[in-house]
Protein backbone atom coordinates (compact mmCIF):
# COMPACT_ATOMS: atom_id res chain seq x y z
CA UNK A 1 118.95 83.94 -19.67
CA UNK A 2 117.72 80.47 -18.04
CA UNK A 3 116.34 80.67 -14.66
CA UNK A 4 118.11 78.24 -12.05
CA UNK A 5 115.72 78.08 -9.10
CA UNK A 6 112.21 79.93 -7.54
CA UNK A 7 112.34 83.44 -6.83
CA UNK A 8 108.51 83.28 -4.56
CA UNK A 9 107.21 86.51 -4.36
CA UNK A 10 109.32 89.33 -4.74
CA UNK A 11 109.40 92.44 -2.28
CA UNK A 12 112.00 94.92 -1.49
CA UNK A 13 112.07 97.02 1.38
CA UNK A 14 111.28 100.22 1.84
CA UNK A 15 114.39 101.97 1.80
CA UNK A 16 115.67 100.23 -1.52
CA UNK A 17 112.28 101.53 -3.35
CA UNK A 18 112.68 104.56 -2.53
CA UNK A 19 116.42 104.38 -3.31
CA UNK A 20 116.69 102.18 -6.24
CA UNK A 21 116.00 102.92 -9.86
CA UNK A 22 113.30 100.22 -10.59
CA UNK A 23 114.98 99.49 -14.15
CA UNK A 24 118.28 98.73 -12.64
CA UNK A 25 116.47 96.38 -10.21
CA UNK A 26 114.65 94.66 -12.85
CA UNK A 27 117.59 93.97 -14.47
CA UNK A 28 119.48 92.85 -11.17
CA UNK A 29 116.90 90.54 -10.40
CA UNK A 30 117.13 88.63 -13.70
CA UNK A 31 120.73 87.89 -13.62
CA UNK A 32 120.11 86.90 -9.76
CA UNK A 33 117.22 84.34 -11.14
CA UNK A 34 119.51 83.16 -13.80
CA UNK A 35 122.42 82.50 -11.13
CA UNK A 36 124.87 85.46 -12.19
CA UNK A 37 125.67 86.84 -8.16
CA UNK A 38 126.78 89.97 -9.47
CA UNK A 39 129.63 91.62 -7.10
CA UNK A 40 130.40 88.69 -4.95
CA UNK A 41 134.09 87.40 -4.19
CA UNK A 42 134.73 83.85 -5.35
CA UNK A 43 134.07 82.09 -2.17
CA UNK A 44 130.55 83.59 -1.31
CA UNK A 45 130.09 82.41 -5.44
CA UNK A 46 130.60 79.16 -4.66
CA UNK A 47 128.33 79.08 -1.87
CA UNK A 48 125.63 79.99 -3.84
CA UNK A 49 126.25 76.84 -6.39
CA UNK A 50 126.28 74.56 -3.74
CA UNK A 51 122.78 76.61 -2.49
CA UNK A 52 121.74 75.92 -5.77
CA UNK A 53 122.86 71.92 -5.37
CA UNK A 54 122.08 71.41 -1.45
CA UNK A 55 119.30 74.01 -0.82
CA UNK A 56 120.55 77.33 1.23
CA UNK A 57 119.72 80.75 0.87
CA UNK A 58 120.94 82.60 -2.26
CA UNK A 59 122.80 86.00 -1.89
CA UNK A 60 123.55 88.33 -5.35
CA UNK A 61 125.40 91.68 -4.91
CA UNK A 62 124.44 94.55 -7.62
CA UNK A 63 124.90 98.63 -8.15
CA UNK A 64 122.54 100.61 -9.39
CA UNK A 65 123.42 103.31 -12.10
CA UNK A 66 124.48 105.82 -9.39
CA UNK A 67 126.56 103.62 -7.78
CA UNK A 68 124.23 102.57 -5.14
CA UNK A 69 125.24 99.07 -3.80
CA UNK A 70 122.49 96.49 -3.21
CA UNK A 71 121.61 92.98 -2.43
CA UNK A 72 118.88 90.63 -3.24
CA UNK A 73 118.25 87.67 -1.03
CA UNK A 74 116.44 84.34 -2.06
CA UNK A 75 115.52 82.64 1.08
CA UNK A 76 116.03 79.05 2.00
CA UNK A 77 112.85 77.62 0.56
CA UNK A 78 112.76 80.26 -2.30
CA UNK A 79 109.17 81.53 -0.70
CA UNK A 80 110.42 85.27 -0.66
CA UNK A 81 113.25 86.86 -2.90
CA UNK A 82 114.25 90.55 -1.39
CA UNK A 83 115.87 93.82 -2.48
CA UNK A 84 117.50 95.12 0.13
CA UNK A 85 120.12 98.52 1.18
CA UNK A 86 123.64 96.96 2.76
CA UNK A 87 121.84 99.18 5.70
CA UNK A 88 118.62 96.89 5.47
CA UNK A 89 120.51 94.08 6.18
């Protein structure tokens, strides 16, 4: 897979580590970097590719193996990339 954009350091908070099987995040977070969104409805898709065009944040949608829904957030000026619980938000 090609990476699109700048992921900046990576962190996840708390809750999602200690949720999260690490494997299924690793894997999350390369289709994020390579600009598959995972779970996200067509519109909030297209956001993203204009994001990718324009500059914006960048928002991918992912379950882990049990099911466990989670999101990782690029931030405007790709300094920070996060795993994050729907709860987290």
């Amino acid at each position: 897979m090609t990476e699109k954009f700048l992921l900046g350091q990576t962190v996840s908070t708390r809750n999602a580590a200690d949720t999260l099987y690490p494997e299924d995040v690793l894997i999350a977070m390369t289709r994020h970097h390579s600009g598959d969104w995972g779970d996200l409805c067509e519109q909030d898709r297209q956001a993203n590719e204009r994001a990718l065009i324009l500059g914006g944040r960048l928002f991918s949608v992912y379950q882990d193996r049990n099911g466990t829904r989670f999101y990782i957030i690029t931030e405007c000026d790709h300094s920070y990339t996060t795993v994050l619980l729907p709860e987290d938000y």
